[in-house]
Protein backbone atom coordinates (compact mmCIF):
# COMPACT_ATOMS: atom_id res chain seq x y z
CA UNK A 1 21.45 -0.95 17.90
CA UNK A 2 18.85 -3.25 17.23
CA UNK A 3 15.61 -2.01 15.68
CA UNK A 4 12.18 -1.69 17.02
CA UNK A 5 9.36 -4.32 16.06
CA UNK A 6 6.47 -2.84 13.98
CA UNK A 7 2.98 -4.54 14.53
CA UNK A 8 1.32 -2.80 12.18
CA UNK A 9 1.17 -1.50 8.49
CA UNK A 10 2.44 1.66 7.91
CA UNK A 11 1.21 3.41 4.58
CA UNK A 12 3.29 6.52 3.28
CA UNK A 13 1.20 9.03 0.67
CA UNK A 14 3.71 12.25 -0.85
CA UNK A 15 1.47 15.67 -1.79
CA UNK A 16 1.12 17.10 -4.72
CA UNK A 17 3.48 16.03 -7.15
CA UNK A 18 4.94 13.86 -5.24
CA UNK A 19 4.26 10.82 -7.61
CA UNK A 20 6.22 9.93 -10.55
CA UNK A 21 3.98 9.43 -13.62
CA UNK A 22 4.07 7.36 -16.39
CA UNK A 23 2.31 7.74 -19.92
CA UNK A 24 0.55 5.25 -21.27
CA UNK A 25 3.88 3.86 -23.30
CA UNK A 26 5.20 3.69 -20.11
CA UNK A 27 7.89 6.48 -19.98
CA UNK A 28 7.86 9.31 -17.48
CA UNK A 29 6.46 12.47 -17.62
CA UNK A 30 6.88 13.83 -14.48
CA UNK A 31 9.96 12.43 -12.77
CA UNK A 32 12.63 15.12 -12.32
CA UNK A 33 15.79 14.01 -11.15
CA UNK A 34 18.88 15.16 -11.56
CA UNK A 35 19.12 17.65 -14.02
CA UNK A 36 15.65 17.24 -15.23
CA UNK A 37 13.72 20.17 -13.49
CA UNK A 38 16.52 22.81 -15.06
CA UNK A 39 15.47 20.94 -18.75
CA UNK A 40 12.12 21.28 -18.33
CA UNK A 41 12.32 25.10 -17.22
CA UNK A 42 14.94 25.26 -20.07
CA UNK A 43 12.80 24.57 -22.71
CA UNK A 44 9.51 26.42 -21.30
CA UNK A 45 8.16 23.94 -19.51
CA UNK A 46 6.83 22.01 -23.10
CA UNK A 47 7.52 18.85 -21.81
CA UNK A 48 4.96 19.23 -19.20
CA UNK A 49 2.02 20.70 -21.16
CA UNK A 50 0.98 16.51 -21.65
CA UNK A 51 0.02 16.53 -17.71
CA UNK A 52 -3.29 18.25 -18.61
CA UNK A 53 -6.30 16.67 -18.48
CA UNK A 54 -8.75 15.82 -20.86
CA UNK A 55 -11.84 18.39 -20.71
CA UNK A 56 -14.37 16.97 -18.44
CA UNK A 57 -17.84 18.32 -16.48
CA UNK A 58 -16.88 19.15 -12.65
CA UNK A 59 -17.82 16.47 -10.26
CA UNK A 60 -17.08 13.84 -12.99
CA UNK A 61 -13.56 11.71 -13.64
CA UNK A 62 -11.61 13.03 -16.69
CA UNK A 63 -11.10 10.67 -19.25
CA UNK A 64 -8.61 8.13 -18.43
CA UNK A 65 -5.53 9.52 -20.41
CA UNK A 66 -3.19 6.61 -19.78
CA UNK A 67 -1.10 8.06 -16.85
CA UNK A 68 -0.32 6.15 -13.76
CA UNK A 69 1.67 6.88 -10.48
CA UNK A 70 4.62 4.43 -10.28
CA UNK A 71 6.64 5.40 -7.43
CA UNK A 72 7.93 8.46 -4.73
CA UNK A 73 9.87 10.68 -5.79
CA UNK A 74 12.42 10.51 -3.37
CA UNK A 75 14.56 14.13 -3.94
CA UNK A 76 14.15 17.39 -4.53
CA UNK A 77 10.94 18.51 -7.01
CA UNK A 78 7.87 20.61 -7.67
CA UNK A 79 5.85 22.83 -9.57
CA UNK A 80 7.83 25.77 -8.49
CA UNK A 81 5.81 28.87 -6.82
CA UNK A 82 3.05 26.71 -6.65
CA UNK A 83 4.39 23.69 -4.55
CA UNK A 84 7.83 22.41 -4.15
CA UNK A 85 9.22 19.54 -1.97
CA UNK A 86 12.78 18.13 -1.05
CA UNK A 87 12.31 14.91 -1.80
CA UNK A 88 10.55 11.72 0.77
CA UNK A 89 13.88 9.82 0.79
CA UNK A 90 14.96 10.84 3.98
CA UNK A 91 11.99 10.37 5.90
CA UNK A 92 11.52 6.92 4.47
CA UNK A 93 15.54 6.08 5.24
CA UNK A 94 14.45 6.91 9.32
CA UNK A 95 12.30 4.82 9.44
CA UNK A 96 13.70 2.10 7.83
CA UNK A 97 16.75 2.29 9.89
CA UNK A 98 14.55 2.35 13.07
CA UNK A 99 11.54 0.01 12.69
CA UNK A 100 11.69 -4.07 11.65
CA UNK A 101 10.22 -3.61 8.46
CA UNK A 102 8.78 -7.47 8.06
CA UNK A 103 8.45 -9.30 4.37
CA UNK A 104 10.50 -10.23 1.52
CA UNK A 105 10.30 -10.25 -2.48
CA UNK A 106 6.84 -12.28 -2.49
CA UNK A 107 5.67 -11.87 1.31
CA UNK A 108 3.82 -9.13 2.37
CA UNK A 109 5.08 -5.88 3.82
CA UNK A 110 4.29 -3.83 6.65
CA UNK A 111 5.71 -0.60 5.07
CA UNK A 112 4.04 0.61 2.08
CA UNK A 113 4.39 3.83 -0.01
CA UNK A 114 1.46 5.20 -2.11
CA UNK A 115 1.91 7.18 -5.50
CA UNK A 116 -1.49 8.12 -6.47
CA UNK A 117 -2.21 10.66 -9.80
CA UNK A 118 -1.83 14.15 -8.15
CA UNK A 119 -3.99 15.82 -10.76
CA UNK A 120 -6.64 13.95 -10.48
CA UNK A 121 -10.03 14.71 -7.60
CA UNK A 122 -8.54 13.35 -3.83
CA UNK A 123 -11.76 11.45 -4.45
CA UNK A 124 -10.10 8.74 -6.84
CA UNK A 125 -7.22 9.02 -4.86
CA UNK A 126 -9.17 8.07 -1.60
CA UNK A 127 -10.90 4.97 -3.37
CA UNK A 128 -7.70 3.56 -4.48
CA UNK A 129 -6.29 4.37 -0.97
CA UNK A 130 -9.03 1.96 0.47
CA UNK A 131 -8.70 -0.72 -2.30
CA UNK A 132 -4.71 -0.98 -1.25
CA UNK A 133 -5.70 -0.92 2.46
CA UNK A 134 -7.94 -3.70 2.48
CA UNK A 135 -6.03 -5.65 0.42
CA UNK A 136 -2.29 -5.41 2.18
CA UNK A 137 -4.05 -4.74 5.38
CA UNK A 138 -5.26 -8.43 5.58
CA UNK A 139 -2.39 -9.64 4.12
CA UNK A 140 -0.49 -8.30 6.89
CA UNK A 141 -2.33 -10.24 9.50
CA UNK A 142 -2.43 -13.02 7.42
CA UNK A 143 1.56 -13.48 6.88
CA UNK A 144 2.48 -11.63 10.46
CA UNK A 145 -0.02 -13.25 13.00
CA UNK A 146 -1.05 -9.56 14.28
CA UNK A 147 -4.67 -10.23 14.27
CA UNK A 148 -5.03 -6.59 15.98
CA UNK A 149 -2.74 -4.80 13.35
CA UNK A 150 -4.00 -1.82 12.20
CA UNK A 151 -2.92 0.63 9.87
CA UNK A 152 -1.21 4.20 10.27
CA UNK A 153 -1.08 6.79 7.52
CA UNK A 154 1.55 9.09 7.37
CA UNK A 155 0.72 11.75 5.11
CA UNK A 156 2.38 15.23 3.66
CA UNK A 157 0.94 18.09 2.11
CA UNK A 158 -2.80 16.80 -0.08
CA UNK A 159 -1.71 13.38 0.92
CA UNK A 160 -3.89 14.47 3.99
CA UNK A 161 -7.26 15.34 2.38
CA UNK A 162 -6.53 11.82 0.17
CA UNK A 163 -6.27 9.88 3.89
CA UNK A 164 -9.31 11.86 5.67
CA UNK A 165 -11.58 11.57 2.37
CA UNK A 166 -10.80 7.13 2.84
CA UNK A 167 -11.16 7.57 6.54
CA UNK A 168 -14.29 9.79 6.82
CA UNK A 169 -16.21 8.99 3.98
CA UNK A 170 -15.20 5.55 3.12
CA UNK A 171 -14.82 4.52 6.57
CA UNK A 172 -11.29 3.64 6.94
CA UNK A 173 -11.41 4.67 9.92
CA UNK A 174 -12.53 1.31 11.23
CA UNK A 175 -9.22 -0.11 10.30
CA UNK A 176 -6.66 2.57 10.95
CA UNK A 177 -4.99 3.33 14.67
CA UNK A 178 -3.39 6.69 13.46
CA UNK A 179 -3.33 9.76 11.08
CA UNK A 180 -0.02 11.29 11.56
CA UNK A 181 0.42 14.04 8.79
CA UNK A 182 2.82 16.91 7.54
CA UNK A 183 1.83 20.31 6.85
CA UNK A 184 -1.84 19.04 5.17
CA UNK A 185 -3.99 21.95 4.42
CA UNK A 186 -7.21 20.28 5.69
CA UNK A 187 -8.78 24.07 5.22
CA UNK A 188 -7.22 24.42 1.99
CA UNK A 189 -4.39 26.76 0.95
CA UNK A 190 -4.60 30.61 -0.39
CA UNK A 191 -1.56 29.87 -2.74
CA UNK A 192 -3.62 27.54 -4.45
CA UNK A 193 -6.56 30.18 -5.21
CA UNK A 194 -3.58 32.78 -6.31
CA UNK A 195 -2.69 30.57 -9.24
CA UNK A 196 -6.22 29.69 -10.37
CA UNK A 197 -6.76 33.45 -10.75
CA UNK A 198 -3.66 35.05 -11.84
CA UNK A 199 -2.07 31.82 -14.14
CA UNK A 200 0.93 29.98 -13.17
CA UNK A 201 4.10 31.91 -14.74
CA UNK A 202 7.51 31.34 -13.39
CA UNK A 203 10.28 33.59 -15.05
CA UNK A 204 10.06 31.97 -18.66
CA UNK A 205 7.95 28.41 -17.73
CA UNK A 206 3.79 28.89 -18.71
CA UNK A 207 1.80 26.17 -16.63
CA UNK A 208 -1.59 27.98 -16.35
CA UNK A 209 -3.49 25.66 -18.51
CA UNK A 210 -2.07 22.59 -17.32
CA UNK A 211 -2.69 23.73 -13.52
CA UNK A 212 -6.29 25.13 -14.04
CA UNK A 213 -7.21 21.06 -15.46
CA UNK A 214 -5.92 19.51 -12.17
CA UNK A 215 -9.12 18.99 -9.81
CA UNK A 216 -6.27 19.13 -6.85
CA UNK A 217 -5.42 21.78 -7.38
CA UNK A 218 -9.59 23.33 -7.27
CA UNK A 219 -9.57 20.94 -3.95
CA UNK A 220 -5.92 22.31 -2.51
CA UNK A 221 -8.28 26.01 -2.38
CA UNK A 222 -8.61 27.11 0.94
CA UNK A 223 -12.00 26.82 2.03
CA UNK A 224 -12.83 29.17 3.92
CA UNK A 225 -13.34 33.06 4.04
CA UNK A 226 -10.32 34.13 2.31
CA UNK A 227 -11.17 36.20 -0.63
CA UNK A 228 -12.03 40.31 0.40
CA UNK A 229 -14.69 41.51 -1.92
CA UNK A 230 -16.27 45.15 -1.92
CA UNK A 231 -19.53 44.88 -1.25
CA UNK A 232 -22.37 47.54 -2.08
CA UNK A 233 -24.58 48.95 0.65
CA UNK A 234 -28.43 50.30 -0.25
CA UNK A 235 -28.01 54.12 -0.67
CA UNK A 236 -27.89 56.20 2.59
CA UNK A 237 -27.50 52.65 4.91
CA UNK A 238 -23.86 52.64 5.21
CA UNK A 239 -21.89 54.29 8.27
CA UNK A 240 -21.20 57.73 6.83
CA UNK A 241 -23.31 57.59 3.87
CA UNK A 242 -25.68 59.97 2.72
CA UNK A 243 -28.97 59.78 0.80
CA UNK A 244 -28.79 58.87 -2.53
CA UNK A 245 -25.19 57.64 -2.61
CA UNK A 246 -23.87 54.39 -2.11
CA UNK A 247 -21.24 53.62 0.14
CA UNK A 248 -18.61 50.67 0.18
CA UNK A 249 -17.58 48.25 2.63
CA UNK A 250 -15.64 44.65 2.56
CA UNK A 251 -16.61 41.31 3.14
CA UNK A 252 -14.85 37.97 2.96
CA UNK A 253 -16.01 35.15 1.38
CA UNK A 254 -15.27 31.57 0.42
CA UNK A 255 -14.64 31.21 -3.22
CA UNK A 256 -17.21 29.28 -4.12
CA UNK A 257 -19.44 32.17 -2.77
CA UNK A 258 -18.02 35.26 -4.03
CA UNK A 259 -19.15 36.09 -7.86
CA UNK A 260 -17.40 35.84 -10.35
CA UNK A 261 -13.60 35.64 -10.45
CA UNK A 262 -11.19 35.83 -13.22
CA UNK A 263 -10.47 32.65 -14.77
CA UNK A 264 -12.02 31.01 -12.10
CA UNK A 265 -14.06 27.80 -13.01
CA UNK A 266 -17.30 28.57 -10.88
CA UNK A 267 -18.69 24.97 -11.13
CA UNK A 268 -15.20 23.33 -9.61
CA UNK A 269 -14.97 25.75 -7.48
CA UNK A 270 -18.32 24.50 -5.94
CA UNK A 271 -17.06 21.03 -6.62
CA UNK A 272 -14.07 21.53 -4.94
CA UNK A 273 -15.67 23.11 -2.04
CA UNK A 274 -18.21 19.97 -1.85
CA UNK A 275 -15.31 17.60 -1.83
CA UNK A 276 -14.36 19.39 1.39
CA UNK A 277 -17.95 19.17 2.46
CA UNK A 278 -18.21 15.40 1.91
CA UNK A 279 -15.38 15.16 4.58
CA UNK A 280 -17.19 17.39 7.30
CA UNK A 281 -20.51 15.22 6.81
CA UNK A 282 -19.31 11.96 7.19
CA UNK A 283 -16.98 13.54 10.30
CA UNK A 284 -19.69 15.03 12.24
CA UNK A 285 -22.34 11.55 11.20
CA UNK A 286 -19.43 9.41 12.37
CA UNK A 287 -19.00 11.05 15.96
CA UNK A 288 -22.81 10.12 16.42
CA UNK A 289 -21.31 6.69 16.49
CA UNK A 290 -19.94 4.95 19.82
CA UNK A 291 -17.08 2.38 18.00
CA UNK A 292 -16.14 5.92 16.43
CA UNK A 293 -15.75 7.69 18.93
CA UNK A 294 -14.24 5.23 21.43
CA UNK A 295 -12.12 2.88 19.10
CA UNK A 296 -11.13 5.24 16.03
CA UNK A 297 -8.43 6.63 14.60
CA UNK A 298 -5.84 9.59 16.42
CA UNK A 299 -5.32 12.64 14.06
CA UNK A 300 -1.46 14.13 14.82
CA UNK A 301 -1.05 17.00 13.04
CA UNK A 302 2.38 18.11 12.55
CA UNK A 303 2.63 21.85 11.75
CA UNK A 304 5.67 24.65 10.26
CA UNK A 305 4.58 28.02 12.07
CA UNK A 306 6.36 31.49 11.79
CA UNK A 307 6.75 31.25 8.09
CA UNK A 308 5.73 34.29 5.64
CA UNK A 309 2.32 32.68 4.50
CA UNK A 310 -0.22 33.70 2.24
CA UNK A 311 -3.37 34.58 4.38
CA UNK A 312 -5.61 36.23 1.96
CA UNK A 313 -6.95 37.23 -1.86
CA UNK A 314 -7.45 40.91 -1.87
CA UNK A 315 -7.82 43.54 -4.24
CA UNK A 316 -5.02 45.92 -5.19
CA UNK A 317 -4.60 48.02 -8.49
CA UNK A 318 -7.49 46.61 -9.93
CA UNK A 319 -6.54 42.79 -9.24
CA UNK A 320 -7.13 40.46 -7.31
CA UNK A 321 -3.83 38.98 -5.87
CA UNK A 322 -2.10 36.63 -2.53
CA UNK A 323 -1.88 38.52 0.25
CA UNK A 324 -0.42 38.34 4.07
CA UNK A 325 -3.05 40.15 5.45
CA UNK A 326 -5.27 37.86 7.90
CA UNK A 327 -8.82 37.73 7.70
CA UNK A 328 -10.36 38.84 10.48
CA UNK A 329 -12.36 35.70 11.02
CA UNK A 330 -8.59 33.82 11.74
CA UNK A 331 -7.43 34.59 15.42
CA UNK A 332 -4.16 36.40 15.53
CA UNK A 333 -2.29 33.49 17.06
CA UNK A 334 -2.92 31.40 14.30
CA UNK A 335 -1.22 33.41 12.04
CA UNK A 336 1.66 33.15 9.79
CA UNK A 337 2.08 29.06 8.63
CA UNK A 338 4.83 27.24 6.49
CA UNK A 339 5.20 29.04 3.62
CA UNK A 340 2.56 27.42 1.63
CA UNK A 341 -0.24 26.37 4.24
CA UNK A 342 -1.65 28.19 6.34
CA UNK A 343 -1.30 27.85 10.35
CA UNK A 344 -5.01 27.87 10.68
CA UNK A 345 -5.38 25.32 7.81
CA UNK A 346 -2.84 22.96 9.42
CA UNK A 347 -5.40 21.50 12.24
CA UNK A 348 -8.92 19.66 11.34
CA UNK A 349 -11.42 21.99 12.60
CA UNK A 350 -12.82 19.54 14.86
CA UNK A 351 -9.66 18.89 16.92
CA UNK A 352 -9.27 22.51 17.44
CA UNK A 353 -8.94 22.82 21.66
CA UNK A 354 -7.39 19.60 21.60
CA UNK A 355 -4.02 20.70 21.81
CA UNK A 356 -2.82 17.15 19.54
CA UNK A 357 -0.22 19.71 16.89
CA UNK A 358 3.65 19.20 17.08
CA UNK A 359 5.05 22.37 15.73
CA UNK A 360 8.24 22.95 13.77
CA UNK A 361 9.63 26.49 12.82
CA UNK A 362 10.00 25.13 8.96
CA UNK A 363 9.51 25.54 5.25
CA UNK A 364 6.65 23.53 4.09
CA UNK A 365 8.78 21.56 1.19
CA UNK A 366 11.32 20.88 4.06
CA UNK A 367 8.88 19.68 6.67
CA UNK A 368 9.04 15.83 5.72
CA UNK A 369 13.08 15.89 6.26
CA UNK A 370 13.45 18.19 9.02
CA UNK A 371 15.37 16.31 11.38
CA UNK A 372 13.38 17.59 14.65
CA UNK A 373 9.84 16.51 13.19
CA UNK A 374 11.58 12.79 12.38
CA UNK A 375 12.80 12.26 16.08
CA UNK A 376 9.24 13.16 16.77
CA UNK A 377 7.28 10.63 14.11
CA UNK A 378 9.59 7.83 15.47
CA UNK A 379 9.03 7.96 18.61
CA UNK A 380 5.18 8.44 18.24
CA UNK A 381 5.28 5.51 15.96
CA UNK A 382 7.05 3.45 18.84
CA UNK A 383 4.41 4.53 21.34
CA UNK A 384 1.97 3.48 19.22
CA UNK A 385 3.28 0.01 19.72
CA UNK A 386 3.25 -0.25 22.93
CA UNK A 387 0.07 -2.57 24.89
CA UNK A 388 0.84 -1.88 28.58
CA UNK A 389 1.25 1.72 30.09
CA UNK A 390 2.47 2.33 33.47
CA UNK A 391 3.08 4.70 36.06
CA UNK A 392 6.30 6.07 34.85
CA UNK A 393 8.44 9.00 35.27
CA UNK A 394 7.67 12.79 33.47
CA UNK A 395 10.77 13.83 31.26
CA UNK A 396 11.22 17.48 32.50
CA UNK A 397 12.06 19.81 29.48
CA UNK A 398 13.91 23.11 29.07
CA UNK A 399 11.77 25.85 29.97
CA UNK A 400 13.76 27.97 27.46
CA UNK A 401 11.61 28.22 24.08
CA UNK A 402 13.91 28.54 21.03
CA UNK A 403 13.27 31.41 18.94
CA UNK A 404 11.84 31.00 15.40
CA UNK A 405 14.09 31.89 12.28
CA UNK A 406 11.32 32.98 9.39
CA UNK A 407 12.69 32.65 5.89
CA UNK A 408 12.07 34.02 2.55
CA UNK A 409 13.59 32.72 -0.72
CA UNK A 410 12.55 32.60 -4.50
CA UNK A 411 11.68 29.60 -6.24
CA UNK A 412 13.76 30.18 -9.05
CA UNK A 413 16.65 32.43 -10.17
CA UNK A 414 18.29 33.54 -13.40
CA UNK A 415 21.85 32.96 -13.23
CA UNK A 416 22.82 36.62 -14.18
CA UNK A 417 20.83 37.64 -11.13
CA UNK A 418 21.93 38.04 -7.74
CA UNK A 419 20.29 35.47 -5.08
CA UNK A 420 18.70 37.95 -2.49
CA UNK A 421 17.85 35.63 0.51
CA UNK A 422 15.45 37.67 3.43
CA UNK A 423 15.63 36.19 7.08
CA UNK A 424 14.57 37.11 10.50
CA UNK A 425 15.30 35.97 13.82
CA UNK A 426 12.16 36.36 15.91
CA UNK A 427 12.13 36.87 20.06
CA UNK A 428 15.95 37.30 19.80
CA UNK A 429 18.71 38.65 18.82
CA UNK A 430 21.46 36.38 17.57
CA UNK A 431 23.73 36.69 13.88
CA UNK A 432 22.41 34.04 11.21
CA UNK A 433 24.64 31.53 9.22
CA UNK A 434 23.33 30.61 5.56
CA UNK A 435 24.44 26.86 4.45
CA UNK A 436 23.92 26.46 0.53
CA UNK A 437 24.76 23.06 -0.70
CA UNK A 438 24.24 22.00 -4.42
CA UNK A 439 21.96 19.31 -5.27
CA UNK A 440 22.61 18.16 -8.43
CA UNK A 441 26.12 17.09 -8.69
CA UNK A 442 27.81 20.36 -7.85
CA UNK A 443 30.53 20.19 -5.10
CA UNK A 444 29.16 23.53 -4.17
CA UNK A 445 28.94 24.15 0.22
CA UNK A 446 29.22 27.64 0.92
CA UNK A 447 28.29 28.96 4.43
CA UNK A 448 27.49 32.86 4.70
CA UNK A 449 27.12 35.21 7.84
CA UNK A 450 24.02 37.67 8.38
CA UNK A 451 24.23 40.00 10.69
CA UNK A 452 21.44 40.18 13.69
CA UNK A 453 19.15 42.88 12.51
CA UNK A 454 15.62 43.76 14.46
CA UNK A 455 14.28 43.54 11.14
CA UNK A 456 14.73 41.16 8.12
CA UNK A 457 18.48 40.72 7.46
CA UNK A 458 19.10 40.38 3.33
CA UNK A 459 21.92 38.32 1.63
CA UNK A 460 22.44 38.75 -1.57
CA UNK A 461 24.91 35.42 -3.54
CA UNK A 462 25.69 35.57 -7.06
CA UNK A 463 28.48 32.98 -9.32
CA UNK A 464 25.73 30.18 -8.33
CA UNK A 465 25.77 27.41 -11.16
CA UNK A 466 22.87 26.66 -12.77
CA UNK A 467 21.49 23.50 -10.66
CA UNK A 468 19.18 22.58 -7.42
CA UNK A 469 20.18 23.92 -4.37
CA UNK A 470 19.26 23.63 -0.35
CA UNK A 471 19.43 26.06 1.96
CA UNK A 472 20.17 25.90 5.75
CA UNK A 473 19.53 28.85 8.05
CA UNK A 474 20.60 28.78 11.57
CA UNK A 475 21.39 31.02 14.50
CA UNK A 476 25.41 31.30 15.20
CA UNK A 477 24.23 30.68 18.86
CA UNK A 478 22.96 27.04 18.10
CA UNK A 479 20.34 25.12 18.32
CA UNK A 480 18.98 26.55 21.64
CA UNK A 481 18.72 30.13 20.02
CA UNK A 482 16.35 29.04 17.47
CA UNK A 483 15.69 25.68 15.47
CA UNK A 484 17.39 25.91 11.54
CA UNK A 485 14.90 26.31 8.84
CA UNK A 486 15.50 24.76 5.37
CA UNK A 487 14.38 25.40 1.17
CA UNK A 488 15.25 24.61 -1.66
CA UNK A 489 15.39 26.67 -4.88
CA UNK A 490 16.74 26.61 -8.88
CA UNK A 491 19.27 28.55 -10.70
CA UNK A 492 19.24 28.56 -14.72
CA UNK A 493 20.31 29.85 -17.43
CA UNK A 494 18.62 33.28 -19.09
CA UNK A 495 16.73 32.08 -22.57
């Protein structure tokens, strides 16, 4: 089968680490492959205490240490429990094998892929998004003959906010036809906020110091009211309360407005939430203009739903920890998400009612390899190149909605642990199949059966090697029960 002609540039940008970067000597200090992840949890994480940045006043660029971003990484990696992914390779082999991918070694491309420094402010990120874009942009035309080309951004994860700071602010958005991104928390994410405060500790790996440098990971904080505070009436003023005492009653804030929070950098935090700011400015300024409105960019947000999701920051015990419990400013329908962003967070505020989302019952990590979204991103990216619609013919679909599979896995396991693996089948009632396949080398496919359950079904696996492995949950009833769901997670040796 022949493939389809691309007109215009496409531009790729991974999340957070989703770059491969290089010191200054040029050798690699964050590019796990293989067995490099288990090494690095192996020996504490040591390795990776070098990815912190220099000291540096919020709002200003830290120090250039010498790192750059030299490539994808194309497989399975993360900072695990704060954000893992499987990999971009397979989303990058679809579309290769579907589109006509022009150039050669010298000539210019029309597919591109982005590594940008993931610890760094989106706001560096963004510029050197624009200074590629203008550059191979016009090279395009120049070497195609496409004098109409435009650009189209796929994006995962922060690889959104990078895209919408060039678009918005910079004004990309004069050169770009679409915005097509996975699982982007333009709101910001709670998980994000949960590490900031409590320290990022993963069985026997310390990454708090590291994580609390990164600017991303200030501007990856959900933005919004997430944090319940207890809030102190005037005495007697309070439902129930009685002169001279002083009653108690909760209110949510953003983070940058609510007082003081343990280990919490109040200056980024107001950084971080002006970085978001920026973007909502030069959105609402650039929809006073006509070209904008009538010639810009599409946003297609693709979305994983029905996954257990950190909603909140409440206090319990004394401290303040992630939470499932959905502020009450956040409609009930939109809640839940993929694991790591929240449903709400998923959509740009302003294209709320617009009814633009494609939604996927998947793991965040997973989203960019999930085989129904990629059907979905190529043909969007083949309508895209289309110049003359017609009256046509409506496809009729199944009026039979497939139920949604919601998974729960660890990050990371010991290997004298057992693997305890939570699912439920949602809006039906159907036995579950667990696929575990090894990652790194080991000849390991195991399939296990879970039994339908109204309520979370548990597996518990143990004689796992240490290695990377995915995960596959799916209904025994097929694809028409409910879509599978996918993770990934790491087995290692006890120190």
């Amino acid at each position: 089968m022949s493939k389809r002609k691309m007109q215009d540039l496409i531009v790729f940008l991974p999340g957070i680490t989703g770059s491969v970067l290089q010191d200054a000597d040029g050798k690699d200090i964050w590019a796990l492959s293989g067995g490099a992840l288990y090494s690095w949890l192996s020996s504490h994480g040591a390795s990776l205490q070098k990815l912190a940045l220099p000291p540096h006043a919020p709002g200003s660029s830290p120090p250039d240490d010498g790192v750059r971003a030299v490539r994808l990484m194309p497989d399975f990696h993360g900072v695990f429990g704060l954000w893992k992914i499987d990999g971009y390779r397979a989303c990058t082999t679809a579309l290769a094998e579907t589109f006509q991918f022009e150039g050669h070694e010298g000539d210019p491309s029309n597919f591109i892929t982005f590594p940008y420094d993931w610890r760094r402010s989106n706001r560096e990120a963004a510029a050197q998004l624009k200074r590629l874009v203008d550059d191979k942009l016009q090279q395009w035309r120049t070497f195609s003959h496409f004098n109409n080309a435009k650009v189209i951004i796929l994006a995962h994860s922060m690889g959104g906010l990078v895209s919408r700071y060039y678009l918005e602010v910079f004004e990309g958005w004069k050169e770009c036809r679409a915005l097509v991104t996975f699982g982007t928390p333009y709101s910001g994410a709670v998980d994000a906020i949960n590490y900031i405060i409590n320290g990022y500790k993963q069985k026997f790996a310390d990454l708090t110091n590291v994580l609390r440098s990164f600017p991303s990971v200030y501007e990856l904080m959900a933005c919004y009211d997430v944090i319940r505070v207890e809030a102190k009436d005037p005495p007697g003023s309070a439902p129930g309360g009685q002169c001279g005492q002083t009653a108690r009653r909760s209110e949510w804030k953003q983070v940058a407005h609510a007082g003081p929070l343990p280990h919490l950098d109040a200056a980024r935090a107001a950084d971080a939430l002006a970085f978001h700011d920026e973007i909502a400015t030069a959105v609402a300024k650039n929809r006073t203009n006509a070209d904008y409105c009538n010639n810009s960019y599409k946003i297609v947000p693709m979305v994983g739903v029905r996954q257990p999701t950190m909603q909140s920051i409440v206090m319990e015990a004394g401290r303040l920890v992630g939470s499932e419990l959905r502020p009450p400013n956040v409609d009930v329908a939109l809640e839940g998400g993929d694991g790591r962003v929240p449903r709400v967070s998923a959509v740009p505020v302003e294209l709320f009612g617009e009814y633009r989302e494609s939604f996927f019952v998947e793991q965040h990590g997973s989203l960019q390899r999930n085989p129904q979204l990629l059907d979905d991103l190529v043909e969007r990216l083949t309508q895209m190149q289309a110049n003359k619609p017609v009256r046509g013919t409506f496809e009729s679909r199944s009026m039979l909605k497939p139920a949604a599979i919601a998974l729960r896995v660890e990050d990371l396991y010991l290997y004298d642990e057992p693997i305890r693996i939570e699912a439920a089948l949602i809006d039906r009632r159907d036995d579950l199949l667990v696929s575990i396949e090894g990652v790194t080398g080991h000849a390991v496919e195991q399939t296990f059966e879970m039994k339908a359950s109204d309520d979370v079904s548990t597996l518990e696996i143990s004689s796992l090697q240490p290695g990377r492995y995915r995960i596959m949950v799916r209904a025994k009833g097929g694809y028409m029960v409910a879509t599978p769901v996918h993770d990934v997670f790491e087995v290692a040796f006890r120190e």
